[in-house]
C-alpha atoms as a PDB file:
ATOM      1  CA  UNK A   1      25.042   5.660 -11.100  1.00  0.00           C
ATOM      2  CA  UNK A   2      21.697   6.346  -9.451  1.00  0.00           C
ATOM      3  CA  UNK A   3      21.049   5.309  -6.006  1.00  0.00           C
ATOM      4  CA  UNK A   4      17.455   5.393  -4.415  1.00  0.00           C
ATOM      5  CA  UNK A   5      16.048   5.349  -0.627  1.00  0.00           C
ATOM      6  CA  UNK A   6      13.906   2.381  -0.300  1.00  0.00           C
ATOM      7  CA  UNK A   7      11.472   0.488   2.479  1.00  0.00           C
ATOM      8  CA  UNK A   8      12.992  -2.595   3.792  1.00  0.00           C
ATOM      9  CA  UNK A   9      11.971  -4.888   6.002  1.00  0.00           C
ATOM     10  CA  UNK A  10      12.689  -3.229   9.016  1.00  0.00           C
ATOM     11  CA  UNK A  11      10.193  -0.589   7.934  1.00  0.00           C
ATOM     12  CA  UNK A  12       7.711  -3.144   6.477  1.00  0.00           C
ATOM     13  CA  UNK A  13       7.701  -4.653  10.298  1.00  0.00           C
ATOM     14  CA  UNK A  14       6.830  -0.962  11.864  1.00  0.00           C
ATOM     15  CA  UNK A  15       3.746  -0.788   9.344  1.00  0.00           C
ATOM     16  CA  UNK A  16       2.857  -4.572   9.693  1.00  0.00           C
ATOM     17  CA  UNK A  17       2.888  -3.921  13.385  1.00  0.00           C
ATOM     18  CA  UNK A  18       0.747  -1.178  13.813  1.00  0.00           C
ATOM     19  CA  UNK A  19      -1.919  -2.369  11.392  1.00  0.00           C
ATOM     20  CA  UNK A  20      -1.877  -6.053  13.174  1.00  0.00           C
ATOM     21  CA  UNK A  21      -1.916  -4.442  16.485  1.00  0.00           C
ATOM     22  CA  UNK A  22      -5.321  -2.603  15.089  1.00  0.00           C
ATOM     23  CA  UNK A  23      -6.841  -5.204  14.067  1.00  0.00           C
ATOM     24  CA  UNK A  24      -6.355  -7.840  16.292  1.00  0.00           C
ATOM     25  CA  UNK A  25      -7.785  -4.462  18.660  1.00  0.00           C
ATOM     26  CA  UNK A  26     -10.503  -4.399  16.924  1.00  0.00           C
ATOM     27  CA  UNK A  27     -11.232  -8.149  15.845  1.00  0.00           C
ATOM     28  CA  UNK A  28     -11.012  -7.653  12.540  1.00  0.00           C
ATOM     29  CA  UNK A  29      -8.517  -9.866   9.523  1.00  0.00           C
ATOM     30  CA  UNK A  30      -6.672  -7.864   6.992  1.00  0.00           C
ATOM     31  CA  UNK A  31      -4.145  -8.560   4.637  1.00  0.00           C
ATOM     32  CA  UNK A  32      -1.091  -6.341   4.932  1.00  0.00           C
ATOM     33  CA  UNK A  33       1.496  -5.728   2.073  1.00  0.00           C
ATOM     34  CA  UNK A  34       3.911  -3.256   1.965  1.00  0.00           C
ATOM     35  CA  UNK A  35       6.307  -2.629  -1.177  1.00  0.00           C
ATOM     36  CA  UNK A  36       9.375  -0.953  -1.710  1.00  0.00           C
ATOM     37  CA  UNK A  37      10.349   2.239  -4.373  1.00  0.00           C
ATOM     38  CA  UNK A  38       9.979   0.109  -7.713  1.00  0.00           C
ATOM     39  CA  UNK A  39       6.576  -1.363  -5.910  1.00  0.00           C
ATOM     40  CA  UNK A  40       7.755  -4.921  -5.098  1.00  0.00           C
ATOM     41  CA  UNK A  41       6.714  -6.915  -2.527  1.00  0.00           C
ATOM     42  CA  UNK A  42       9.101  -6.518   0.718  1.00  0.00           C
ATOM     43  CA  UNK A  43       6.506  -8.290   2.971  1.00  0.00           C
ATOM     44  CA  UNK A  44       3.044  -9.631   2.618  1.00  0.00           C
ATOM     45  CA  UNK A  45       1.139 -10.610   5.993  1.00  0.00           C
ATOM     46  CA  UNK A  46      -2.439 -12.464   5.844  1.00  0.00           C
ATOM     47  CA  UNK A  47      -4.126 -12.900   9.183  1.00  0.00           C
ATOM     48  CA  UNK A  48      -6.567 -15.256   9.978  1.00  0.00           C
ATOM     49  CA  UNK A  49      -9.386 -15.151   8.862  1.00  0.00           C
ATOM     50  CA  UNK A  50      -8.614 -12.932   5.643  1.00  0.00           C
ATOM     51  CA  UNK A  51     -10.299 -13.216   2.589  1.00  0.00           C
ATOM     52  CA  UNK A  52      -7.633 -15.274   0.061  1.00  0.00           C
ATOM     53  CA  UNK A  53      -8.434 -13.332  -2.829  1.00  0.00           C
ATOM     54  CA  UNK A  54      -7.284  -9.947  -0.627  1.00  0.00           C
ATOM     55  CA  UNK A  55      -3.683 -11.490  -0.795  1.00  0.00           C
ATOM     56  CA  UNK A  56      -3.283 -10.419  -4.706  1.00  0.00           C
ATOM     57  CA  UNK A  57      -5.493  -7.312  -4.130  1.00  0.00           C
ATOM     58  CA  UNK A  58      -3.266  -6.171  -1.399  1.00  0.00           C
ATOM     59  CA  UNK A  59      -0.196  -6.650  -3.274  1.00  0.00           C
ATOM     60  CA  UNK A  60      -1.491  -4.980  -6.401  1.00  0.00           C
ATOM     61  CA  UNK A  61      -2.656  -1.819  -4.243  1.00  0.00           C
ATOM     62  CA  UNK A  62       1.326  -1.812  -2.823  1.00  0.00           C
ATOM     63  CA  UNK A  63       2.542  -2.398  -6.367  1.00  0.00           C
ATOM     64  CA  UNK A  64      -0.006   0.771  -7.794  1.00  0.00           C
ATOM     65  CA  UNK A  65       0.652   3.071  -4.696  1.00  0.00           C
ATOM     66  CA  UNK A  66       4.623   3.027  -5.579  1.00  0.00           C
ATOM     67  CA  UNK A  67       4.823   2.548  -9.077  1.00  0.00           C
ATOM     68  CA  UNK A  68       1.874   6.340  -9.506  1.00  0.00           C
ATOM     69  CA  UNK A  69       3.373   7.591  -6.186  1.00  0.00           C
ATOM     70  CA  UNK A  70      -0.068   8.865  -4.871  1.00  0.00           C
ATOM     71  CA  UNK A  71      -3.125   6.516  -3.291  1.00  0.00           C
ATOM     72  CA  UNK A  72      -5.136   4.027  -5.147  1.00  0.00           C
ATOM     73  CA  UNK A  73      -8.715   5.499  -4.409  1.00  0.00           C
ATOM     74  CA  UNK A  74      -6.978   8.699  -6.583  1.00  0.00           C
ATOM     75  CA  UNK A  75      -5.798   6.512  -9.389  1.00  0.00           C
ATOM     76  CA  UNK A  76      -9.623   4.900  -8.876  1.00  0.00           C
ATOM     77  CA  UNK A  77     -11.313   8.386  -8.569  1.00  0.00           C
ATOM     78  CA  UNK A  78      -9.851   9.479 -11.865  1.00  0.00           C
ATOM     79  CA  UNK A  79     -10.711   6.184 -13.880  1.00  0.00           C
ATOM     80  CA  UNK A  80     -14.192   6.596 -12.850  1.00  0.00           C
ATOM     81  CA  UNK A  81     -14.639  10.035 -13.324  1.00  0.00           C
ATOM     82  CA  UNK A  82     -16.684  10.468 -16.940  1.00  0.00           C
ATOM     83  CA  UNK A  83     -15.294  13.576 -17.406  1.00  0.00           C
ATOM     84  CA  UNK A  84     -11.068  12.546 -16.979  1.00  0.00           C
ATOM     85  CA  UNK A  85     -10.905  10.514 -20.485  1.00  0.00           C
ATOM     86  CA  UNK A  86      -8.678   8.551 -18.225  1.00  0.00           C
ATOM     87  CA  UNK A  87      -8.672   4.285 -18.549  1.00  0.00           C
ATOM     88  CA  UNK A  88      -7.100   2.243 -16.297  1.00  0.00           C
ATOM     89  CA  UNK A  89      -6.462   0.078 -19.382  1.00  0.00           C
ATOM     90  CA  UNK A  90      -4.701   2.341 -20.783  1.00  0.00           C
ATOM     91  CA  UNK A  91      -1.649   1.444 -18.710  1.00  0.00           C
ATOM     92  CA  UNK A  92      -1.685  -1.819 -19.981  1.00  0.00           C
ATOM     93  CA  UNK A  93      -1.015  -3.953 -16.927  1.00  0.00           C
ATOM     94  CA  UNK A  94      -3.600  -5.501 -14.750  1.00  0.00           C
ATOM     95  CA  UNK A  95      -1.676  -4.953 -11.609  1.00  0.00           C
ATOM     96  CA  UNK A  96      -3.167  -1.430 -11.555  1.00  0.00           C
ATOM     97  CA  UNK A  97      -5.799  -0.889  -9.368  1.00  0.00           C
ATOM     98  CA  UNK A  98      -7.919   2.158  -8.055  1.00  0.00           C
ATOM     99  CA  UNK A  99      -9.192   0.299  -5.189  1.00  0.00           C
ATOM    100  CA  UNK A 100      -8.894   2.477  -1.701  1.00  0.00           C
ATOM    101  CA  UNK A 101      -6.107   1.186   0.476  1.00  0.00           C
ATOM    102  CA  UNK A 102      -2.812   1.155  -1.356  1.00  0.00           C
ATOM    103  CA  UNK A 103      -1.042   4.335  -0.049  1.00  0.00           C
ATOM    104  CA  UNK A 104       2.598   5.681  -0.799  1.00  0.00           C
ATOM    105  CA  UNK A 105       5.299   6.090   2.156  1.00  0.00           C
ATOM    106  CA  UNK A 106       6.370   9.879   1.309  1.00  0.00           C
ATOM    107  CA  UNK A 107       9.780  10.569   3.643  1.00  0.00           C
ATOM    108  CA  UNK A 108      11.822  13.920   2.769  1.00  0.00           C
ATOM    109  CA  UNK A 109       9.695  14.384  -0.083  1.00  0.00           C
ATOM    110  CA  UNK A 110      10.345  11.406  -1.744  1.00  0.00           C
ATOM    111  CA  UNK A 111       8.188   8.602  -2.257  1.00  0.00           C
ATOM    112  CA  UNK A 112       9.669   5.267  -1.004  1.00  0.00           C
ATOM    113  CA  UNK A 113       7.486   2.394  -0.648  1.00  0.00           C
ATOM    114  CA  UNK A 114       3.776   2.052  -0.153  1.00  0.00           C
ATOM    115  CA  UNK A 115       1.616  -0.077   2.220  1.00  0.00           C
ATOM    116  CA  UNK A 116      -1.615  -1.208   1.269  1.00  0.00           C
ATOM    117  CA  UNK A 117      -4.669  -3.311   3.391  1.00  0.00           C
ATOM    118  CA  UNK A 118      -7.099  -5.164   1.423  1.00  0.00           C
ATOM    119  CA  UNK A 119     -10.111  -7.771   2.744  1.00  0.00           C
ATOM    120  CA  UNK A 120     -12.421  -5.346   4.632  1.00  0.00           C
ATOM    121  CA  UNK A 121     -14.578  -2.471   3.587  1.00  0.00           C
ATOM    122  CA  UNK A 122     -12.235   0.566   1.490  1.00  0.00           C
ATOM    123  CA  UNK A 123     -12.394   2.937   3.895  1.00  0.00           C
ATOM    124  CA  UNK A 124     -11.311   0.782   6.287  1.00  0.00           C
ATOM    125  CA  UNK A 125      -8.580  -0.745   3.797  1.00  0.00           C
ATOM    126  CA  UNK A 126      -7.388   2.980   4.013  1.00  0.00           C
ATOM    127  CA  UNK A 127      -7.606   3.876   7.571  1.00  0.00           C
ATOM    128  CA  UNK A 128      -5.706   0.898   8.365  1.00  0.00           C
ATOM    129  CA  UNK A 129      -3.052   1.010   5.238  1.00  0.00           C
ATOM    130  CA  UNK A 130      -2.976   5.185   7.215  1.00  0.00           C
ATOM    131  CA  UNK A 131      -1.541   3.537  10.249  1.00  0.00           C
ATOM    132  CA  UNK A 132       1.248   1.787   8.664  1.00  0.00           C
ATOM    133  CA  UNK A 133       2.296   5.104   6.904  1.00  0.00           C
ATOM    134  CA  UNK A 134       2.295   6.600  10.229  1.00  0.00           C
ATOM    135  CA  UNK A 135       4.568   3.945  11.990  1.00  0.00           C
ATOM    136  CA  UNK A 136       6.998   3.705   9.156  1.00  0.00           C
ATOM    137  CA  UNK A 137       7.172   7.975   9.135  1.00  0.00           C
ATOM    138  CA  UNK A 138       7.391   7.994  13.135  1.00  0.00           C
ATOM    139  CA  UNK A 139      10.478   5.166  13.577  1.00  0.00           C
ATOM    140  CA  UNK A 140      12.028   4.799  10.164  1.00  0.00           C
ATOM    141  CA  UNK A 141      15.114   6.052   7.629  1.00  0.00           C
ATOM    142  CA  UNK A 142      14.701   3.926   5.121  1.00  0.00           C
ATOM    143  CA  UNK A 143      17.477   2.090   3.509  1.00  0.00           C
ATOM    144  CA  UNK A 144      20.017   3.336   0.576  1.00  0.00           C
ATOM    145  CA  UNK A 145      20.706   0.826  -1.800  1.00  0.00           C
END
């Protein structure tokens, strides 16, 4: 029987946190998703203000960020680069996105979740989605299930 280490929601609070805590710093509105091993949603967050359409974008960077284990501007980087060959289509599911801001939680080597920002610039998207990385590594062990 396999068994896997996993974000739950005690985790998904630390990043949700940190990122709000950011933003409301900085007067900005973000939505927040973070996902666990397999990429599903453990907890979406969309503050005031946010963009509605940033609610599915958000939870499709989480979902890509697990499911690749590596950030969505990479997955994005190769799809546009000429030279790669590489298609997006080619996985054939439209929840894949190379959008900056979707970025895997990496603990002991292992990648266990992702959080992912979506509704402001990318770079910002990835600075912030940074943060909740950050808070999970500093104050988490993830769950065994």
């Amino acid at each position: 029987m396999r068994s896997y280490t996993s974000l739950g929601n005690r985790e998904a609070d630390l990043a949700v946190h940190a990122i709000t805590a950011e933003l409301t710093r900085t007067g900005r509105a973000a939505v927040i998703a973070v996902a666990d091993v397999h990429g599903e949603l453990v907890t979406l967050v969309r503050l005031d203000g946010a963009p509605p359409a940033s609610i599915l974008i958000a939870t499709n960077k989480a979902w890509t960020a697990a499911r690749e284990r590596r950030p969505t501007r990479e997955l994005g980087q190769s799809a546009r680069d000429p030279e790669s060959g590489f298609d997006m289509a080619y996985y054939g599911d439209p929840r894949y996105l190379g959008w900056g801001g979707g970025v895997p939680v990496v603990l002991d080597g292992a990648v266990v979740g992702a959080v992912a920002v979506s509704g402001l610039a990318e770079h910002e998207d990835m600075e912030l989605a940074a943060i909740g990385v950050t808070a999970i590594a500093a104050g988490s062990a993830p769950s065994r299930s």
